[in-house]
PDB file of N, CA and C in Angstrom:
ATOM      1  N   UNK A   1    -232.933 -37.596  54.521  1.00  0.00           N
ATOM      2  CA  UNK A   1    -234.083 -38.279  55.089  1.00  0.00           C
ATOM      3  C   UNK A   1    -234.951 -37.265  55.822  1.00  0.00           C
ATOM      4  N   UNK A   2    -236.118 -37.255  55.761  1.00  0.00           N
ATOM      5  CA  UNK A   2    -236.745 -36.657  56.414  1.00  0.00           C
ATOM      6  C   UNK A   2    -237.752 -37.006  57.318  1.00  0.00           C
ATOM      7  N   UNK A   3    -237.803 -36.200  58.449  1.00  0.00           N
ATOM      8  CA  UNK A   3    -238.476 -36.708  59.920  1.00  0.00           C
ATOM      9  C   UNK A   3    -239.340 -35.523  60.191  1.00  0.00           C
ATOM     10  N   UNK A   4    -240.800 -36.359  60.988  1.00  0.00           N
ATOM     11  CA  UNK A   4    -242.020 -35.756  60.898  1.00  0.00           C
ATOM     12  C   UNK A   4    -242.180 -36.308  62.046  1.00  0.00           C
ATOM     13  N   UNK A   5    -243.432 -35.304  63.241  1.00  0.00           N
ATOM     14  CA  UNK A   5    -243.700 -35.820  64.398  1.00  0.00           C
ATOM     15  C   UNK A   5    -245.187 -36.031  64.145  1.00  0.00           C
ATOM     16  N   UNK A   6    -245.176 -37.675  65.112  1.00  0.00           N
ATOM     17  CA  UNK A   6    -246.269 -38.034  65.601  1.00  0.00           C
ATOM     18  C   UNK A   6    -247.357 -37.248  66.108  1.00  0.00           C
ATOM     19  N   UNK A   7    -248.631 -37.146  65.752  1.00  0.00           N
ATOM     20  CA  UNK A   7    -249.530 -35.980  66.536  1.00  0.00           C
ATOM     21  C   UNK A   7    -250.184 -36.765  67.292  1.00  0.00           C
ATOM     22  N   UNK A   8    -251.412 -36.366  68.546  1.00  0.00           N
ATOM     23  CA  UNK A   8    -251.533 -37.307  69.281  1.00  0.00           C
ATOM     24  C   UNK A   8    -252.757 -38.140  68.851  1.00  0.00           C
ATOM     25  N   UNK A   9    -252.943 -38.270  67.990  1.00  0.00           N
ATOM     26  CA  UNK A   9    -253.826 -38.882  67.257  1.00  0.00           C
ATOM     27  C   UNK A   9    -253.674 -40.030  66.404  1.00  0.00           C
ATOM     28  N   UNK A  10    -251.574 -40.275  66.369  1.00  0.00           N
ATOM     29  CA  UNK A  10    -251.052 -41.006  65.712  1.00  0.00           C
ATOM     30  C   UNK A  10    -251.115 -40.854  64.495  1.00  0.00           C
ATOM     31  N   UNK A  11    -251.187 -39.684  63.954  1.00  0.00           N
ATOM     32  CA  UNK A  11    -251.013 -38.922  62.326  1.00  0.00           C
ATOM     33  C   UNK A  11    -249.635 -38.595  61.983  1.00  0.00           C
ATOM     34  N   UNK A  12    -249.425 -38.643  60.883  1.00  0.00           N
ATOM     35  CA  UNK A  12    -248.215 -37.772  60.330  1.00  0.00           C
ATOM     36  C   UNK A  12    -248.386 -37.513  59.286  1.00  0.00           C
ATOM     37  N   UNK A  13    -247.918 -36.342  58.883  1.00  0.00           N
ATOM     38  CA  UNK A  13    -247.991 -36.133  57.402  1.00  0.00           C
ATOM     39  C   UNK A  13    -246.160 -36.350  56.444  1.00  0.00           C
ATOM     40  N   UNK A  14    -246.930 -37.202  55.422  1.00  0.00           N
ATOM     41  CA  UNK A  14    -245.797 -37.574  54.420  1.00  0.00           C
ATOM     42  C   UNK A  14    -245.515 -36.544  53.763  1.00  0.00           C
ATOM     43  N   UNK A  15    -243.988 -36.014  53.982  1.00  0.00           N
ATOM     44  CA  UNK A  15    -243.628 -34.994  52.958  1.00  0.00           C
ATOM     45  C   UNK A  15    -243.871 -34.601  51.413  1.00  0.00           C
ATOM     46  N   UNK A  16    -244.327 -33.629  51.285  1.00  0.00           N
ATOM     47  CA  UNK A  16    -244.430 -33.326  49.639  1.00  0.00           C
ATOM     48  C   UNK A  16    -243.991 -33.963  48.624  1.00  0.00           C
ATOM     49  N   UNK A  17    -242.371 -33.854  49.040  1.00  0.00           N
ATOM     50  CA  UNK A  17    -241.599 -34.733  48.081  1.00  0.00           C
ATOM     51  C   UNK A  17    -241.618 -35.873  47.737  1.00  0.00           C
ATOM     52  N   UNK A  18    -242.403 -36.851  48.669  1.00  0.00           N
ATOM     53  CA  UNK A  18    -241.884 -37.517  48.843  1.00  0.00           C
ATOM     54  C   UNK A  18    -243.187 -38.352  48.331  1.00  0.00           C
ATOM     55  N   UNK A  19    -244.236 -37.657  49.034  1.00  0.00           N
ATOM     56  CA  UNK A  19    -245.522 -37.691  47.746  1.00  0.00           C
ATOM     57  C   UNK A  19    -245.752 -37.801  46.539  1.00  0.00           C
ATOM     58  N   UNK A  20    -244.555 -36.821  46.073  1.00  0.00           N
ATOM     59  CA  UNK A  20    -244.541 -36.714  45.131  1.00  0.00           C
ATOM     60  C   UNK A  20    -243.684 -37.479  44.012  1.00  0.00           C
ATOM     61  N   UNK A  21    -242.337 -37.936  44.711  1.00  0.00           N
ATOM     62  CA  UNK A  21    -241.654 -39.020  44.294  1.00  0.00           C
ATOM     63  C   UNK A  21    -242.438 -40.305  43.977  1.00  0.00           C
ATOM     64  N   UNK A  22    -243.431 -40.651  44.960  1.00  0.00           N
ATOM     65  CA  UNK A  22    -244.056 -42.095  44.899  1.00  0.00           C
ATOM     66  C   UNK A  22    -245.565 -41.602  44.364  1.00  0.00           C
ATOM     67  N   UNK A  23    -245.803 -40.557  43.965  1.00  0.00           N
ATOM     68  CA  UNK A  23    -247.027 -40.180  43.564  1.00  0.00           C
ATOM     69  C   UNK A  23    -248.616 -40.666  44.214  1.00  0.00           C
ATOM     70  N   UNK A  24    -248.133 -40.271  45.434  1.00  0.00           N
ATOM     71  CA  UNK A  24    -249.345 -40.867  46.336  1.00  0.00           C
ATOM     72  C   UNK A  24    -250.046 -39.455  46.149  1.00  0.00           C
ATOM     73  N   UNK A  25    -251.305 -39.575  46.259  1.00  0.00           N
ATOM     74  CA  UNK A  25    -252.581 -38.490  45.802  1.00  0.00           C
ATOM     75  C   UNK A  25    -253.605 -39.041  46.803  1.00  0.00           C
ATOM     76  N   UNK A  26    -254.177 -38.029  47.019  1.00  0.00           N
ATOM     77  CA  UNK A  26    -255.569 -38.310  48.012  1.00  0.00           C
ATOM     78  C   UNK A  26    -256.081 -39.526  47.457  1.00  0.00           C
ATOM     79  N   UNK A  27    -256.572 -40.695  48.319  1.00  0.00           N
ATOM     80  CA  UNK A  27    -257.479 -41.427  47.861  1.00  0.00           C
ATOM     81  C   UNK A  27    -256.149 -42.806  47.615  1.00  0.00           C
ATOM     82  N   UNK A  28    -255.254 -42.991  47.398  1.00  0.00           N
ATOM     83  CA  UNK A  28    -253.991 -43.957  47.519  1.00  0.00           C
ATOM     84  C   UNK A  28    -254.441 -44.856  49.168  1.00  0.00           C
ATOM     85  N   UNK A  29    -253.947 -46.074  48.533  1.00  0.00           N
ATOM     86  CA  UNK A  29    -254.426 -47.092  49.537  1.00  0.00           C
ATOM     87  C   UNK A  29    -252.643 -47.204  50.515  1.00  0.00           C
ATOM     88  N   UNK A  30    -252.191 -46.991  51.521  1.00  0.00           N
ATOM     89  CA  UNK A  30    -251.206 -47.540  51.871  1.00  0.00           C
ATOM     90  C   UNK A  30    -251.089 -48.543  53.082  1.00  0.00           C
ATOM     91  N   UNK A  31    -250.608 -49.616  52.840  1.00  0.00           N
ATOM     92  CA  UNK A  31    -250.074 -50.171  53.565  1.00  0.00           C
ATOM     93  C   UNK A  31    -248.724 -50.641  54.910  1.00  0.00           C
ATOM     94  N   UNK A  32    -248.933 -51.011  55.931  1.00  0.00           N
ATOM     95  CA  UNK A  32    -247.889 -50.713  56.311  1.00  0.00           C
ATOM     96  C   UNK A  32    -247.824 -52.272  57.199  1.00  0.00           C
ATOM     97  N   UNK A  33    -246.320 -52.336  57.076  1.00  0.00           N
ATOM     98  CA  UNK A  33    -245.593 -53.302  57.401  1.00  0.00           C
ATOM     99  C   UNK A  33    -244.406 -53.399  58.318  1.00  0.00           C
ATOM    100  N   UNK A  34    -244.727 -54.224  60.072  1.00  0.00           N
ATOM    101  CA  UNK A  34    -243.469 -54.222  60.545  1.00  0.00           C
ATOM    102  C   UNK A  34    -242.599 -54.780  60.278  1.00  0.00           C
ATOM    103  N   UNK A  35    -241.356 -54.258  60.462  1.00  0.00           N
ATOM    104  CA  UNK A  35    -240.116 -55.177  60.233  1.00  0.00           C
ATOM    105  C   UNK A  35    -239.289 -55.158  61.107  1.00  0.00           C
ATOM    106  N   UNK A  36    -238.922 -56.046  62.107  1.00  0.00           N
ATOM    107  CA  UNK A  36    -238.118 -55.607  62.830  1.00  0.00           C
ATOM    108  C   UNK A  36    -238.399 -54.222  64.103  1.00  0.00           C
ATOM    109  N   UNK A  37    -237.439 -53.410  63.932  1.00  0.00           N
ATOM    110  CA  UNK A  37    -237.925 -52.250  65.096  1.00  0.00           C
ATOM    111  C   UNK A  37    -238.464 -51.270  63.890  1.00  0.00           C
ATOM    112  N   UNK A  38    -238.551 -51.625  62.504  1.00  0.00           N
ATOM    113  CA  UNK A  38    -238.972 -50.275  61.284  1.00  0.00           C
ATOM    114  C   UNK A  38    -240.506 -50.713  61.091  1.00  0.00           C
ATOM    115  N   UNK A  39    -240.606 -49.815  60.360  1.00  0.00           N
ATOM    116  CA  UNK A  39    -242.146 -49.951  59.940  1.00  0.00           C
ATOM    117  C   UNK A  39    -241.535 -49.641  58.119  1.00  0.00           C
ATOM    118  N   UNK A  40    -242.376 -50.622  57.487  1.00  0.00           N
ATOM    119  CA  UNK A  40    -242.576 -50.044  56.224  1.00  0.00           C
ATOM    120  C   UNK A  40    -243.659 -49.474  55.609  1.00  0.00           C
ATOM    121  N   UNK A  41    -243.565 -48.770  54.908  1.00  0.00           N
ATOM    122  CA  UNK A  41    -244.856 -48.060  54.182  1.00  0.00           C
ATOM    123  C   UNK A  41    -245.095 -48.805  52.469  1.00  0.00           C
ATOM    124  N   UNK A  42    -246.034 -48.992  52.228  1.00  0.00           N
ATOM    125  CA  UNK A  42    -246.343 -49.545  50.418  1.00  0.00           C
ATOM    126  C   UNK A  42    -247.261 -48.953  50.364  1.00  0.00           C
ATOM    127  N   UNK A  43    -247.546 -48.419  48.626  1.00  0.00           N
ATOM    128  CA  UNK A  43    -248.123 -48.011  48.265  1.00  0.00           C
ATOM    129  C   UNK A  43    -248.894 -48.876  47.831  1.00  0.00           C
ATOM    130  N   UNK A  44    -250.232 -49.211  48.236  1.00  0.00           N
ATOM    131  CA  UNK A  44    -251.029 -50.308  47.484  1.00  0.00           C
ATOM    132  C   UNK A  44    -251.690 -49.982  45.887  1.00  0.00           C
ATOM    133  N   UNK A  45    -252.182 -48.872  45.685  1.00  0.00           N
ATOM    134  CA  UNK A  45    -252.583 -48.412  44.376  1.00  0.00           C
ATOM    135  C   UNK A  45    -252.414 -46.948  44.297  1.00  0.00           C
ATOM    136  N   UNK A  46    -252.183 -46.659  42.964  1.00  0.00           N
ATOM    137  CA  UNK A  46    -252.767 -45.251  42.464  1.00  0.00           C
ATOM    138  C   UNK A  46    -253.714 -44.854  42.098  1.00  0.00           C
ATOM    139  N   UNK A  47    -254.540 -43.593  42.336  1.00  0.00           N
ATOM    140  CA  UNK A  47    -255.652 -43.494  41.636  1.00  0.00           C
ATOM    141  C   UNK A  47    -254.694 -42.364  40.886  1.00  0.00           C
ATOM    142  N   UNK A  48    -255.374 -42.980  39.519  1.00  0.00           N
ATOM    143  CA  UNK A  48    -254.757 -41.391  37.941  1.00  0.00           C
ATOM    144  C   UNK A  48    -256.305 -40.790  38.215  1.00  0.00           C
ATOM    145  N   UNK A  49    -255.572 -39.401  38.453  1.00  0.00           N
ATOM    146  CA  UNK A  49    -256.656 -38.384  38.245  1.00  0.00           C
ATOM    147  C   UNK A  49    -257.698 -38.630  36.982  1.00  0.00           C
ATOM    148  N   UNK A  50    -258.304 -38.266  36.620  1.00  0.00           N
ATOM    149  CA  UNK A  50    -259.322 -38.279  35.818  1.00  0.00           C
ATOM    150  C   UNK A  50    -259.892 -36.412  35.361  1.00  0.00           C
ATOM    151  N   UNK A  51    -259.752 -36.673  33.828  1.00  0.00           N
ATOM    152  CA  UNK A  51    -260.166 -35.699  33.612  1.00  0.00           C
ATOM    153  C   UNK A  51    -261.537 -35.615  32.810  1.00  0.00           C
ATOM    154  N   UNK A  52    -261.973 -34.557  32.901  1.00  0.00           N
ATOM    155  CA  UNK A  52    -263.650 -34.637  32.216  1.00  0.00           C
ATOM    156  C   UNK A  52    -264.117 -35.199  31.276  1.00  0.00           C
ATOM    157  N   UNK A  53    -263.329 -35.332  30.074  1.00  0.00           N
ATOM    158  CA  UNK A  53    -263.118 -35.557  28.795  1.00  0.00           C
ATOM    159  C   UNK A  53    -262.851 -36.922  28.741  1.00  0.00           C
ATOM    160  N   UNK A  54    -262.634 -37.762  29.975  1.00  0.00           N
ATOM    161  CA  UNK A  54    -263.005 -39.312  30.018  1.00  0.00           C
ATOM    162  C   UNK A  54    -264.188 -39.675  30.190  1.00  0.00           C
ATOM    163  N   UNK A  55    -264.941 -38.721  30.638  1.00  0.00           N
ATOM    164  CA  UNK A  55    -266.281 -39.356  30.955  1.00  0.00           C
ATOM    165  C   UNK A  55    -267.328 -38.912  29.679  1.00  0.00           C
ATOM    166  N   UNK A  56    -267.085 -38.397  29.066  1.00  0.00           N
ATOM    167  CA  UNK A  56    -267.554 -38.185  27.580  1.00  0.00           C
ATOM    168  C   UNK A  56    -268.082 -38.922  27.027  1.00  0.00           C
ATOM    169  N   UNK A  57    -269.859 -39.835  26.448  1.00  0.00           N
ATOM    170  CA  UNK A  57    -270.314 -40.824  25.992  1.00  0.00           C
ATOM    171  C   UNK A  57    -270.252 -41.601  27.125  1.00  0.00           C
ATOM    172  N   UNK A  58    -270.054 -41.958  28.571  1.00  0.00           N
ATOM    173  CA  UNK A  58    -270.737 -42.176  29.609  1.00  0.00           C
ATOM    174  C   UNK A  58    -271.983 -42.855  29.495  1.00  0.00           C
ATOM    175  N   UNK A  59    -272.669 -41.531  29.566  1.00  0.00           N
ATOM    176  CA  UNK A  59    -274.147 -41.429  29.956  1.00  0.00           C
ATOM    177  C   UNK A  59    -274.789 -41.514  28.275  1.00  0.00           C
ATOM    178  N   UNK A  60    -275.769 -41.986  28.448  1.00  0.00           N
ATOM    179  CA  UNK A  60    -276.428 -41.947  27.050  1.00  0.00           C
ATOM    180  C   UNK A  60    -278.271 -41.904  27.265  1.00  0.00           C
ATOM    181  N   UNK A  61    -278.767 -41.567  26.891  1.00  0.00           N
ATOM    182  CA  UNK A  61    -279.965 -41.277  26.906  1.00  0.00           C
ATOM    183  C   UNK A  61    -280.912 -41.774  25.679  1.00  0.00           C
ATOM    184  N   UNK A  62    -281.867 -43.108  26.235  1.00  0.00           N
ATOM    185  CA  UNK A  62    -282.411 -43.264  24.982  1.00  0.00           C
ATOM    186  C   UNK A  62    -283.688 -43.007  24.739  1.00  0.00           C
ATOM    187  N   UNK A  63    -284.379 -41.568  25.276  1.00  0.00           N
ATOM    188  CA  UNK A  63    -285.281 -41.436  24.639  1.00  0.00           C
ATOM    189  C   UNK A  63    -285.487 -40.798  23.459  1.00  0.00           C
ATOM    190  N   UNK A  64    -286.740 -40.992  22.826  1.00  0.00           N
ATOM    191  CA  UNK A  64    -286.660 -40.760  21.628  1.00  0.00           C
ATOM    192  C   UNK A  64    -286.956 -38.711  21.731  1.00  0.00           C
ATOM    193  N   UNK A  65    -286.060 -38.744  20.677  1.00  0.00           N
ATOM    194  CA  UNK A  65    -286.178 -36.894  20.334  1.00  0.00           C
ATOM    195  C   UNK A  65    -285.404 -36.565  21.016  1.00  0.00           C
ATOM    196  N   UNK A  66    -284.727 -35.477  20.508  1.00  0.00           N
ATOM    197  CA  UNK A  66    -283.664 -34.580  21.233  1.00  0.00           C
ATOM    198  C   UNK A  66    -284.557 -33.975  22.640  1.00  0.00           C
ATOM    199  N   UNK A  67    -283.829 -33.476  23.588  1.00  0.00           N
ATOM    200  CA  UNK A  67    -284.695 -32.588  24.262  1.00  0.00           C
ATOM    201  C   UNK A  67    -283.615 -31.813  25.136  1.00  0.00           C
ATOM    202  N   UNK A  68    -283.573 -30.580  25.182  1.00  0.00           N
ATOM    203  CA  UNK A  68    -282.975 -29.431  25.400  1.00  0.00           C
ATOM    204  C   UNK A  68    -283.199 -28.424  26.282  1.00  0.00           C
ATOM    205  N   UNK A  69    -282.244 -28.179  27.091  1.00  0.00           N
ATOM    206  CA  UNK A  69    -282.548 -27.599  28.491  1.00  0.00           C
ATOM    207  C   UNK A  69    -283.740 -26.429  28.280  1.00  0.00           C
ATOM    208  N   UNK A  70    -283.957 -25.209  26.996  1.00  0.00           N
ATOM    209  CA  UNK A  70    -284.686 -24.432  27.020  1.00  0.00           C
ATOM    210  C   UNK A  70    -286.243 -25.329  27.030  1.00  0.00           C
ATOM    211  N   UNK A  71    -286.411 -26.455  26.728  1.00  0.00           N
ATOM    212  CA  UNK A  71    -287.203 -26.903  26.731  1.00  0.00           C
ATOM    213  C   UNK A  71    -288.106 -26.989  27.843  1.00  0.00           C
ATOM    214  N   UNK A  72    -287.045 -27.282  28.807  1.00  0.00           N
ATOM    215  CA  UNK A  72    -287.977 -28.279  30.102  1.00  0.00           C
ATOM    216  C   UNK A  72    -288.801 -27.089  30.710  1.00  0.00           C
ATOM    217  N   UNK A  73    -289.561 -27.237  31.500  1.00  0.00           N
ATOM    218  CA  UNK A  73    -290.602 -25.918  32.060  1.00  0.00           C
ATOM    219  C   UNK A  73    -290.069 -26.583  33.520  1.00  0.00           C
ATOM    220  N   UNK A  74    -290.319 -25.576  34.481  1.00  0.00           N
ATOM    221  CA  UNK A  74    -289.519 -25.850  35.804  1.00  0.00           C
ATOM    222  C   UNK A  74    -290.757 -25.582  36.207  1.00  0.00           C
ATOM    223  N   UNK A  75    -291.889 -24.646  35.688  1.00  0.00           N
ATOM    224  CA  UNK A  75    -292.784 -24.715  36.648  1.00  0.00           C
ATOM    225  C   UNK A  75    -293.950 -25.486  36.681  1.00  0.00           C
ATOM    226  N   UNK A  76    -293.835 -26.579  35.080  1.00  0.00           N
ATOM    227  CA  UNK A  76    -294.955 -27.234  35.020  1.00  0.00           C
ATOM    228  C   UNK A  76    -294.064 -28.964  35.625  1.00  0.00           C
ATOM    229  N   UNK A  77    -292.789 -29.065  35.570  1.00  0.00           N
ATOM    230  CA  UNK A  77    -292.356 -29.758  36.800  1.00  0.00           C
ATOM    231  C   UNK A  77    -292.212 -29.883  38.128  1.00  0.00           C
ATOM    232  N   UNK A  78    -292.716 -28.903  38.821  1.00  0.00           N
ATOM    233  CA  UNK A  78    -292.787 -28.794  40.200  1.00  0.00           C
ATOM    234  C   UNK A  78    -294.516 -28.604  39.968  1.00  0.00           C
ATOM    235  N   UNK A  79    -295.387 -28.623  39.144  1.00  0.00           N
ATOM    236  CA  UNK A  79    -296.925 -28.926  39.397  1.00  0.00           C
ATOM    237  C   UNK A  79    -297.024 -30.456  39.660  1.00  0.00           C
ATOM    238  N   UNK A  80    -296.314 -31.360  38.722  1.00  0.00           N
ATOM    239  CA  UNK A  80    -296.346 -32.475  38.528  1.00  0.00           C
ATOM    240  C   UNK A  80    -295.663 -32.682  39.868  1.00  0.00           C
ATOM    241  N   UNK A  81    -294.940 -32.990  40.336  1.00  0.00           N
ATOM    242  CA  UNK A  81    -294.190 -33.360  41.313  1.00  0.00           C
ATOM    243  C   UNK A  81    -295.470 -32.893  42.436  1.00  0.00           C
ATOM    244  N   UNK A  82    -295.892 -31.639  43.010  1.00  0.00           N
ATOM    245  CA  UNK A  82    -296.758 -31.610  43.943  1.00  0.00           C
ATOM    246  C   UNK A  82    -297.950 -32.518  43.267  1.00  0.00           C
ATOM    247  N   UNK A  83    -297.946 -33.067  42.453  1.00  0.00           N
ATOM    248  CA  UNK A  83    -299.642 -33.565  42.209  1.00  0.00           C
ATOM    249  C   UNK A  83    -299.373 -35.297  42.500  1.00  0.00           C
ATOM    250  N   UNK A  84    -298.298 -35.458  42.936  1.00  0.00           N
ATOM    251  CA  UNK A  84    -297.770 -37.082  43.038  1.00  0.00           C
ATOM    252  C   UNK A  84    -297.153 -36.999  44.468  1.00  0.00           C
ATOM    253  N   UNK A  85    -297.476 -35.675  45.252  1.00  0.00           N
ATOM    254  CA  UNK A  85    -297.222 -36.352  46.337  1.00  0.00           C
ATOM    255  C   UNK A  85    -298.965 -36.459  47.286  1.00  0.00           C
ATOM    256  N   UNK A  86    -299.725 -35.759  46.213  1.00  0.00           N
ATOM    257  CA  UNK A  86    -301.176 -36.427  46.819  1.00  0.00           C
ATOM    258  C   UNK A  86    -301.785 -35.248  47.664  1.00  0.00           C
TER     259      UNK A  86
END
C-alpha cells in the first residue's frame, strides 16, 4: 500500500502505479466518497488519448477550387484586413 502526504493545500499526488493500474491520465474525472472513517476514490471517466490521424476528414472545406498555401499572398491579406478596419 502506498502512503502520500497531505500538502497544505489539501493535494496529494496519486502514485504512478497506481495511475497507471487504473489508467487515470490528465483530464480523468474522480470522484470521492466517504465511508465510514475511509474515503473512497472512483474513477468517473477516461479520456483515450487521441491521436492525429483521428481527426483526419474533420474539417472539410467547401469552397469551390483547390487552394494552396503557396497561393495565399500575406501581404495582399493584411491590405485587406487594414482596409476593413476603416
Amino acid at each position: 500500500m502506498a502512503a502520500v502526504t497531505v500538502s497544505d493545500k489539501g493535494q496529494v499526488v496519486i502514485p504512478a502505479e497506481i495511475r497507471k493500474q487504473l489508467g487515470i491520465t490528465p483530464g480523468c474525472r474522480l470522484s470521492f466518497h466517504i465511508e465510514g472513517h475511509s474515503i473512497r476514490v472512483v474513477v468517473e471517466r477516461n479520456i483515450t488519448p487521441s491521436k492525429l490521424e483521428d481527426g483526419y476528414g474533420m474539417l472539410v472545406c467547401h469552397a469551390s477550387g483547390t487552394r494552396r498555401l503557396s497561393s495565399f499572398d500575406v501581404a495582399h491579406a493584411m491590405r485587406e484586413a487594414a482596409d476593413d478596419r476603416g
